[in-house]
C-alpha atoms as a PDB file:
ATOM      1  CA  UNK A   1     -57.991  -5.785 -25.256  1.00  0.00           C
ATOM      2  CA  UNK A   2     -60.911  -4.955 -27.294  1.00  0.00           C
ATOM      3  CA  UNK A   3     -60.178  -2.056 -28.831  1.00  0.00           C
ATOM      4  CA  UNK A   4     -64.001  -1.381 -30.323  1.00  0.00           C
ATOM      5  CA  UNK A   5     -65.787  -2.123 -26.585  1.00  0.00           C
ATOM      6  CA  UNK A   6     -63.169   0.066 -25.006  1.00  0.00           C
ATOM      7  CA  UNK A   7     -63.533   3.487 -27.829  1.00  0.00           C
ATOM      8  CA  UNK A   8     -67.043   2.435 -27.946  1.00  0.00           C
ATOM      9  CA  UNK A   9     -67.890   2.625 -24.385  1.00  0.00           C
ATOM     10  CA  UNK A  10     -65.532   5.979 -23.632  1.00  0.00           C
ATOM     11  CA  UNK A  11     -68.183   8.196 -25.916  1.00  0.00           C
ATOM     12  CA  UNK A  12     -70.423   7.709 -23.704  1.00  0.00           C
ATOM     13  CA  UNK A  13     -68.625  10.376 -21.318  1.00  0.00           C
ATOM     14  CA  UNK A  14     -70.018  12.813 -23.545  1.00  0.00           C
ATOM     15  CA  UNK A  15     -73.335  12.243 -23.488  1.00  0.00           C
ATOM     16  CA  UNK A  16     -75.178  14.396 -20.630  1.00  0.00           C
ATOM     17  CA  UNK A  17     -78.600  14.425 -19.102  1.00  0.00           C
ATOM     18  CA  UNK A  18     -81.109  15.576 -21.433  1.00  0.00           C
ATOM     19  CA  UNK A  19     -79.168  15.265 -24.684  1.00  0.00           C
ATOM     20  CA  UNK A  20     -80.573  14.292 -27.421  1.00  0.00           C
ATOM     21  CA  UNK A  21     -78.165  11.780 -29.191  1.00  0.00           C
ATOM     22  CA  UNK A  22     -77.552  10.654 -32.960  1.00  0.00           C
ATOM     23  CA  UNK A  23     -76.705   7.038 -33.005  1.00  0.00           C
ATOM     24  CA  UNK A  24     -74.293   5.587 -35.129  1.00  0.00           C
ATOM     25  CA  UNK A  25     -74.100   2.056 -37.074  1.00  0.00           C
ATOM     26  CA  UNK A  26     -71.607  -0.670 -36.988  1.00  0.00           C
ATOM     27  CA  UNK A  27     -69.725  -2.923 -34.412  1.00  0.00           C
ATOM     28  CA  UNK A  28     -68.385  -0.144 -32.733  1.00  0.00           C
ATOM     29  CA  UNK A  29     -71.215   1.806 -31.960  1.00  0.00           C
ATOM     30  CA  UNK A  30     -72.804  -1.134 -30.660  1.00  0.00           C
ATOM     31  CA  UNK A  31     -71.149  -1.031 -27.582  1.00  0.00           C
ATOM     32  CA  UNK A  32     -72.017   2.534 -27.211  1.00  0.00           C
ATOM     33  CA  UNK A  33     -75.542   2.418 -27.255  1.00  0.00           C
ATOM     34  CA  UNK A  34     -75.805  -0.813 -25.122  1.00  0.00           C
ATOM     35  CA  UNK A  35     -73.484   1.068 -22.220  1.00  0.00           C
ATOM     36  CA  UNK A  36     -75.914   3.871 -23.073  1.00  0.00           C
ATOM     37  CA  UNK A  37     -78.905   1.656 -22.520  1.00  0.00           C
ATOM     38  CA  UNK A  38     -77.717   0.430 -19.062  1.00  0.00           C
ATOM     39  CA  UNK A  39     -77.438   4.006 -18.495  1.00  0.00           C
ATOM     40  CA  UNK A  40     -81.118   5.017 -19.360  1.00  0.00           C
ATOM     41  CA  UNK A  41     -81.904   1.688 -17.692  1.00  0.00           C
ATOM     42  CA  UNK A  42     -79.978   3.645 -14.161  1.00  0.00           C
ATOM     43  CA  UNK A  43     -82.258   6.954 -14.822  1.00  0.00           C
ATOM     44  CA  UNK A  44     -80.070   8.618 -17.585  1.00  0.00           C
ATOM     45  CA  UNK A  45     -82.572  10.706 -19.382  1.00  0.00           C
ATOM     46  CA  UNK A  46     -82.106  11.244 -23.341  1.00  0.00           C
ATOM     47  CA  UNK A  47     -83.428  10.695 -26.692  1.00  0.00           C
ATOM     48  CA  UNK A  48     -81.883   8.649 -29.653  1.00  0.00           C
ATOM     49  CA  UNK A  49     -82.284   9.500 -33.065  1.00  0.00           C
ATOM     50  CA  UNK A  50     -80.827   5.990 -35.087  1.00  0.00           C
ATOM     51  CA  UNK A  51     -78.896   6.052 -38.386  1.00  0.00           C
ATOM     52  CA  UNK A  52     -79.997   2.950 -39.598  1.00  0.00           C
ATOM     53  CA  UNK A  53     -83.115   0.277 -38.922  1.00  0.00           C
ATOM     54  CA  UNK A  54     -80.448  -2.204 -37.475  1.00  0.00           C
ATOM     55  CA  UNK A  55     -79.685   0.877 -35.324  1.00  0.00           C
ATOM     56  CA  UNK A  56     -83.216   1.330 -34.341  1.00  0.00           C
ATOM     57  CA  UNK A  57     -83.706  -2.256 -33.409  1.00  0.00           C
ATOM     58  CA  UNK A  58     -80.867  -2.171 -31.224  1.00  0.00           C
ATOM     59  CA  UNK A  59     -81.563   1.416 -29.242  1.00  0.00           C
ATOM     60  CA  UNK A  60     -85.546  -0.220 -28.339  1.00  0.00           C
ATOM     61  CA  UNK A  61     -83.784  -3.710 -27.055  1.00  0.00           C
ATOM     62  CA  UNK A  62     -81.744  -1.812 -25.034  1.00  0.00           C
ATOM     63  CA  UNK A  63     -84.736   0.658 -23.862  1.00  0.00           C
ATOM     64  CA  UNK A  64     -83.480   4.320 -25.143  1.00  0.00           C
ATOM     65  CA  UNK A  65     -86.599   5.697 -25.871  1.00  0.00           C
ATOM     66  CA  UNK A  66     -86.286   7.085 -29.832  1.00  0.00           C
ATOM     67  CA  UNK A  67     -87.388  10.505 -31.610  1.00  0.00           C
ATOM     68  CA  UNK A  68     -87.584  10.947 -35.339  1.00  0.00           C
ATOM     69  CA  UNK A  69     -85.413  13.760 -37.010  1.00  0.00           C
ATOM     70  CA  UNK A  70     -88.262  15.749 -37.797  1.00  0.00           C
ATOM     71  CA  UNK A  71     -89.996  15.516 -34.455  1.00  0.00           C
ATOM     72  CA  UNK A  72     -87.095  17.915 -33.113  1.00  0.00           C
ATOM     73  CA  UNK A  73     -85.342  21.052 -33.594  1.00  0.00           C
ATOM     74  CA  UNK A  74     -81.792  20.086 -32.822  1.00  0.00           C
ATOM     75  CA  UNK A  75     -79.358  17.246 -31.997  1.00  0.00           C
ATOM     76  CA  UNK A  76     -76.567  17.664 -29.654  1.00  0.00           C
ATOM     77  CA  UNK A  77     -74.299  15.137 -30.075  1.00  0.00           C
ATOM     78  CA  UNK A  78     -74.105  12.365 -32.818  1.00  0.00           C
ATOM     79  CA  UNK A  79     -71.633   9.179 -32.264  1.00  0.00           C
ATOM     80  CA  UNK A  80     -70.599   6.905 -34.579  1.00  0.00           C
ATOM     81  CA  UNK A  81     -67.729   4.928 -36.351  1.00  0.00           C
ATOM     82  CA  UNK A  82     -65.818   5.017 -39.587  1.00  0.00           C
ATOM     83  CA  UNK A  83     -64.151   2.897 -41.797  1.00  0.00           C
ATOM     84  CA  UNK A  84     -60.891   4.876 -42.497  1.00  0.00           C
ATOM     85  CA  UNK A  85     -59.603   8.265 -40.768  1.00  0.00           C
ATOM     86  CA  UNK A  86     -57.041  10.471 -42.013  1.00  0.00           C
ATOM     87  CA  UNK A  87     -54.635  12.699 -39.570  1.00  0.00           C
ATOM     88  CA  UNK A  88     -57.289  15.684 -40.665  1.00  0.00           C
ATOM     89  CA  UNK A  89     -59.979  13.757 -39.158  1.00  0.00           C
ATOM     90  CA  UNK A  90     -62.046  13.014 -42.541  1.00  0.00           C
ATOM     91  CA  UNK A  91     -63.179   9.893 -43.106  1.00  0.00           C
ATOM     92  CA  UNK A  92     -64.469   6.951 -45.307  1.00  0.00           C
ATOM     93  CA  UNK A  93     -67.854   5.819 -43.999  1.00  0.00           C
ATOM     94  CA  UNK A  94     -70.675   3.886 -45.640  1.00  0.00           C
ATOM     95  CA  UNK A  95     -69.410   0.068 -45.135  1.00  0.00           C
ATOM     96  CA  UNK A  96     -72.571  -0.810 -43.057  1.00  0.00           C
ATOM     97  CA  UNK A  97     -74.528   0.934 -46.430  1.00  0.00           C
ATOM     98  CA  UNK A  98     -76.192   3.810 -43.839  1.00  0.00           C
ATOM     99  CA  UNK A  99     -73.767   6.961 -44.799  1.00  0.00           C
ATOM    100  CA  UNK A 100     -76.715   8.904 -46.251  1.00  0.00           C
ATOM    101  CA  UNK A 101     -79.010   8.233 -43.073  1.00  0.00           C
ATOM    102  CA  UNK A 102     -75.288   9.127 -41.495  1.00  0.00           C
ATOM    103  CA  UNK A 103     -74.428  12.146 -43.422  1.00  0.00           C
ATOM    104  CA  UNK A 104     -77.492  13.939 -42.283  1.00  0.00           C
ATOM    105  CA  UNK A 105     -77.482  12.962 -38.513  1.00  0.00           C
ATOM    106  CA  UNK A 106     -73.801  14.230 -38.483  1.00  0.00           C
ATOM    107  CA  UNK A 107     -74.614  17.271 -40.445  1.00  0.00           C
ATOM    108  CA  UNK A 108     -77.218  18.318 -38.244  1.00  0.00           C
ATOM    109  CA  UNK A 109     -75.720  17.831 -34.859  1.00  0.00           C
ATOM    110  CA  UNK A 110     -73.645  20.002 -32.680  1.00  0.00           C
ATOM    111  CA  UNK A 111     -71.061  17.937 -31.819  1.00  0.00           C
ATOM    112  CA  UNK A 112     -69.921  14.677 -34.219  1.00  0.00           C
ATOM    113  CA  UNK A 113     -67.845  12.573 -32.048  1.00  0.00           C
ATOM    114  CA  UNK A 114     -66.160   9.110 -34.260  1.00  0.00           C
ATOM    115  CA  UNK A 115     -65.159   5.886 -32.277  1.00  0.00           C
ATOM    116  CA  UNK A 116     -62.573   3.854 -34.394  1.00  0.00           C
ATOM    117  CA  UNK A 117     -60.222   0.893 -33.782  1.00  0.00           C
ATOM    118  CA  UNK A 118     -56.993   0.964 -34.091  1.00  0.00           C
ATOM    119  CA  UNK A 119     -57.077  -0.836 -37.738  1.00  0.00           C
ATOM    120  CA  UNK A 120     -59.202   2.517 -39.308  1.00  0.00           C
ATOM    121  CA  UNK A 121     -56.133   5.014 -38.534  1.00  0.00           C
ATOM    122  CA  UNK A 122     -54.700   5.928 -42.206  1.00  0.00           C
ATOM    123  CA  UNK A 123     -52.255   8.534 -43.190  1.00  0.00           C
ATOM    124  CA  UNK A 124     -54.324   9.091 -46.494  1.00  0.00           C
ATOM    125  CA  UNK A 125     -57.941   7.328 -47.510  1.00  0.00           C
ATOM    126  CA  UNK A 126     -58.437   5.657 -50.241  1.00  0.00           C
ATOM    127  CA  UNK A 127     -57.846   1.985 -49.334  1.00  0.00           C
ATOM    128  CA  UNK A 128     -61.117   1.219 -48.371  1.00  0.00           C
ATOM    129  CA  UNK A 129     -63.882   1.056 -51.494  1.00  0.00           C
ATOM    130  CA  UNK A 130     -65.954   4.402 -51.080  1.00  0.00           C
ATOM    131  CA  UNK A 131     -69.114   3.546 -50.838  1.00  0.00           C
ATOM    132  CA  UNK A 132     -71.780   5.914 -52.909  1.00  0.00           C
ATOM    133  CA  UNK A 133     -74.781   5.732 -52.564  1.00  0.00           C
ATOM    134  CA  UNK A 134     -77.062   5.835 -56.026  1.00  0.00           C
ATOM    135  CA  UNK A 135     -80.742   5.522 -57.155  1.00  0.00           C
ATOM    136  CA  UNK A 136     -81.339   2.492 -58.853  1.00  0.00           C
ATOM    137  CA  UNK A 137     -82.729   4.289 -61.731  1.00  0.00           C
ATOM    138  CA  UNK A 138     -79.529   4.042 -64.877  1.00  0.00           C
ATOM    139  CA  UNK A 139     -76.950   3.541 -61.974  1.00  0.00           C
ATOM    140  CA  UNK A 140     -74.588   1.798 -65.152  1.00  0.00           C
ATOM    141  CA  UNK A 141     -74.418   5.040 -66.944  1.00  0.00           C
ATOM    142  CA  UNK A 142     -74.138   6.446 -63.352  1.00  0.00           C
ATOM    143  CA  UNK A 143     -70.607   4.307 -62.526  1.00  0.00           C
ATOM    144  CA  UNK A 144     -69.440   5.040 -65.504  1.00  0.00           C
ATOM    145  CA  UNK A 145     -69.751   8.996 -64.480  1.00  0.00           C
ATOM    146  CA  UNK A 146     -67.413   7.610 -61.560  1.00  0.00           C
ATOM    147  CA  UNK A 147     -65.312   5.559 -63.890  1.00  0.00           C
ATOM    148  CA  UNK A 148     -64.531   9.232 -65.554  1.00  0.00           C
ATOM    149  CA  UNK A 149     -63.505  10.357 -62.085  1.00  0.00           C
ATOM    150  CA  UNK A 150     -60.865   7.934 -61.807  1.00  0.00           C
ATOM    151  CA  UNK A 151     -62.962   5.237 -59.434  1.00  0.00           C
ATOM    152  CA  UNK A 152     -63.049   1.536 -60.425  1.00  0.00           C
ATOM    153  CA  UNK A 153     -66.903   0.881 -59.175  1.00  0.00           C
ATOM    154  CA  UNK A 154     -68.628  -2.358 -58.307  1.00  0.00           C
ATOM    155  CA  UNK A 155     -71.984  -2.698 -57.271  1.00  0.00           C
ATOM    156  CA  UNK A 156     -72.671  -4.284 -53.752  1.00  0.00           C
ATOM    157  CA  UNK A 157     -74.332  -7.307 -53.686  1.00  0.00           C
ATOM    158  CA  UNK A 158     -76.406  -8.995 -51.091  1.00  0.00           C
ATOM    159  CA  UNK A 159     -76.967 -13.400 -52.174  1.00  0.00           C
ATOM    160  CA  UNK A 160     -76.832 -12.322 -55.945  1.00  0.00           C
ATOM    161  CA  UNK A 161     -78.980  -9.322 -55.505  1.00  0.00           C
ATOM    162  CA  UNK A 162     -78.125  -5.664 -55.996  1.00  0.00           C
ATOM    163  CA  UNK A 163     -77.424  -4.163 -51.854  1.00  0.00           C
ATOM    164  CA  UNK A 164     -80.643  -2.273 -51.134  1.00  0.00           C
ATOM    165  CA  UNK A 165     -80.028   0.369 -48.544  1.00  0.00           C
ATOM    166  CA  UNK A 166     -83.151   1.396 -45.693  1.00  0.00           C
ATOM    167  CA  UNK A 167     -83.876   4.504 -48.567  1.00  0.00           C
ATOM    168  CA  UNK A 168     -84.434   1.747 -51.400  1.00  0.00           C
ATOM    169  CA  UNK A 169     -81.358   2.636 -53.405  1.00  0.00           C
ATOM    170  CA  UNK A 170     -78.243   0.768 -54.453  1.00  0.00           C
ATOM    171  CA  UNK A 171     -74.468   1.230 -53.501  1.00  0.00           C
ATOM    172  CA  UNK A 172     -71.475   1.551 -55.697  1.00  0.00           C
ATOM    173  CA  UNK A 173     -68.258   0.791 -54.004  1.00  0.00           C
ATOM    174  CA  UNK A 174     -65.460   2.567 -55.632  1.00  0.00           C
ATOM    175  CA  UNK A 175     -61.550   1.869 -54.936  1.00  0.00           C
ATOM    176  CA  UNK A 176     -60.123   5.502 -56.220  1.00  0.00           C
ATOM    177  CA  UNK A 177     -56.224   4.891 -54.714  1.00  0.00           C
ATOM    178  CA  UNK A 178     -54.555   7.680 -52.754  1.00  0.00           C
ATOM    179  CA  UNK A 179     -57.736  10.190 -52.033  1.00  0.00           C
ATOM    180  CA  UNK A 180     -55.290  13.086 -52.198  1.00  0.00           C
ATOM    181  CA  UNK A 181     -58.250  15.549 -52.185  1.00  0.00           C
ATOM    182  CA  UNK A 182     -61.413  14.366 -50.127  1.00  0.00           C
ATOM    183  CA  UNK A 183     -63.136  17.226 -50.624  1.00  0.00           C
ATOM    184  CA  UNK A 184     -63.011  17.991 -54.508  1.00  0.00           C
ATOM    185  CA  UNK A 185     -63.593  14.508 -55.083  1.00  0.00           C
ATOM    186  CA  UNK A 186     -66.985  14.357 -52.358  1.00  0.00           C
ATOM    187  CA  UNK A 187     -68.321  17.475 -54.505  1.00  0.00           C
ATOM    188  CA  UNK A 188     -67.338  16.188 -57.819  1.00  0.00           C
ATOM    189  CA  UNK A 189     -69.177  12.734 -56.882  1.00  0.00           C
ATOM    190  CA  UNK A 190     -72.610  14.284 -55.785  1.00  0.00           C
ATOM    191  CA  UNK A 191     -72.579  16.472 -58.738  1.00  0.00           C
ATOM    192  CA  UNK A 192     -73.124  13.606 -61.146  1.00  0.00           C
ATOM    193  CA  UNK A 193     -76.651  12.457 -62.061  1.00  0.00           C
ATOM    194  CA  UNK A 194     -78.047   9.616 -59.616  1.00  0.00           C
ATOM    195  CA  UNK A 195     -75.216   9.587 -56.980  1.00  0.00           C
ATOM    196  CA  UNK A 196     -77.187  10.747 -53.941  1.00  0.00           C
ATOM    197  CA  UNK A 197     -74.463  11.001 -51.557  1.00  0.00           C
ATOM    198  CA  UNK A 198     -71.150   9.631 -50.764  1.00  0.00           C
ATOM    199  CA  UNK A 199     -69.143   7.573 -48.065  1.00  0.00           C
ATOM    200  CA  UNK A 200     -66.619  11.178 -47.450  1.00  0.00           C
ATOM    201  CA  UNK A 201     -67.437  12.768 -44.637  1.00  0.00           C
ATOM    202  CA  UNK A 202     -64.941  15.631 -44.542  1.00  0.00           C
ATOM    203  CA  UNK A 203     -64.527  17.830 -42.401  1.00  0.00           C
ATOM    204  CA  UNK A 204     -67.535  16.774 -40.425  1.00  0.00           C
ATOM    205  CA  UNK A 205     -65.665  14.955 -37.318  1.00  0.00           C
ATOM    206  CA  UNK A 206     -64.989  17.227 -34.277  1.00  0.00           C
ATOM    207  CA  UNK A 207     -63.441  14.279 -32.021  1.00  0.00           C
ATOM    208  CA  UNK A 208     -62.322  10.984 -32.598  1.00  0.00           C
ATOM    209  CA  UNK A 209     -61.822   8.834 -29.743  1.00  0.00           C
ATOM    210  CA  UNK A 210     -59.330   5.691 -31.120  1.00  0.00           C
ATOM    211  CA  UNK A 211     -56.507   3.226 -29.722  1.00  0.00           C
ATOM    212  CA  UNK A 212     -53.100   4.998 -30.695  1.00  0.00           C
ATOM    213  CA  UNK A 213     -49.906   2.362 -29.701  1.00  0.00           C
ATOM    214  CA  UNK A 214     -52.555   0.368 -27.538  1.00  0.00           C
ATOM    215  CA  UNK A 215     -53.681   3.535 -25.669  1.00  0.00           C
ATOM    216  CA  UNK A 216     -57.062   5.309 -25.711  1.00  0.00           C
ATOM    217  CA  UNK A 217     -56.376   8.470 -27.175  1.00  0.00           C
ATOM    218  CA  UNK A 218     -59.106  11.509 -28.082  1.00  0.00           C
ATOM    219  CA  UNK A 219     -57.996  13.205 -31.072  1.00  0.00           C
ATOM    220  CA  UNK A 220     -59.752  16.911 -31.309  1.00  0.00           C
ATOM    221  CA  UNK A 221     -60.061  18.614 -34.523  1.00  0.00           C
ATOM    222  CA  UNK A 222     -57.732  21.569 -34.900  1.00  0.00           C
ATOM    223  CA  UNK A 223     -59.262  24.735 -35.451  1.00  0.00           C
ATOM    224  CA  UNK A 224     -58.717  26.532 -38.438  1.00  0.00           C
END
């Protein structure tokens, strides 16, 4: 069974005629925008907006014909994977290095639907590194902010060289534990100096669609 090909594929029962769709980045996603592309390919007729220039490449192979955020008003439906998710539905993301591209597609679409393996399902984040994104400009003094937090950063590296992401900045990957609070810690992390966003997406998730004891399951946020 592949679990990614088979959560991958199911979000693409979501997306309806006309849509226009934020697509994710990572292995999972990638089977939901080539399914979509067969789709478009059969008269399916949306518009992608991608999260990430490996993204992009992949939606114009595929032929989904692409808008930029700020050529529309709206986005219906974004779709994309994490790298942990917690029994509240927040999440780690940021392992590809495209959470801020991400953050904002999420943010500004009606519906943010996740498609995770089996593997990401956590009772608490925290053991995967958070990644944060940071501007290149003093990013030491800027980990050490995080240091004071309680994270133990590392820059990512790429063959030697600091990780650039598709915004030109860096990425600090930051083990913090147990994440017993998500949500204090995402605000306390973009209020330092030089961390433009972070990997925490809480909150944001309305659906996740996963493998639960080898089944496909859709988990729906609850309400509050």
């Amino acid at each position: 069974m592949n679990e990614k090909k088979e959560v991958g594929e199911k979000a693409v029962d979501f997306v309806k005629e006309g849509m226009v769709v934020g697509l994710g980045t990572g292995s999972t996603v990638f089977y939901t925008i080539s399914k979509l592309g067969q789709l478009v390919q059969q008269g399916l007729s949306i518009k992608g907006i991608p999260t990430s220039k490996q993204t992009e490449k992949l939606a114009i192979d595929v032929g989904i014909p692409l808008v930029s955020l700020n050529e529309i008003d709206h986005i219906d439906l974004a779709i994309d994977g994490a790298d942990e998710v917690n029994l509240d539905l927040d999440l780690i993301k940021g392992g590809g290095g495209a959470l801020l591209r991400e953050k904002i597609i999420a943010n500004a679409a009606k519906t943010f639907i996740l498609v995770t393996d089996s593997h990401k399902n956590v009772a608490r984040l925290g053991t995967f590194p958070l990644p944060i994104e940071v501007v290149p400009f003093g990013y030491e003094t800027t980990m050490k902010h995080i240091r004071d937090l309680g994270g133990s950063p590392e820059l990512r590296k790429n063959q030697g060289n600091p990780f650039l992401t598709d915004n030109g900045n860096y990425i600090i990957d930051s083990s913090f534990q147990e994440i017993r609070e998500p949500k204090e810690l995402e605000k306390n992390l973009n209020l330092i100096p030089g961390v433009v966003d972070n990997g925490l997406f809480v909150g944001m998730a309305d659906a996740v669609i996963t493998i639960i004891d080898k089944k496909l399951v859709t988990k729906v946020r609850k309400k509050k």
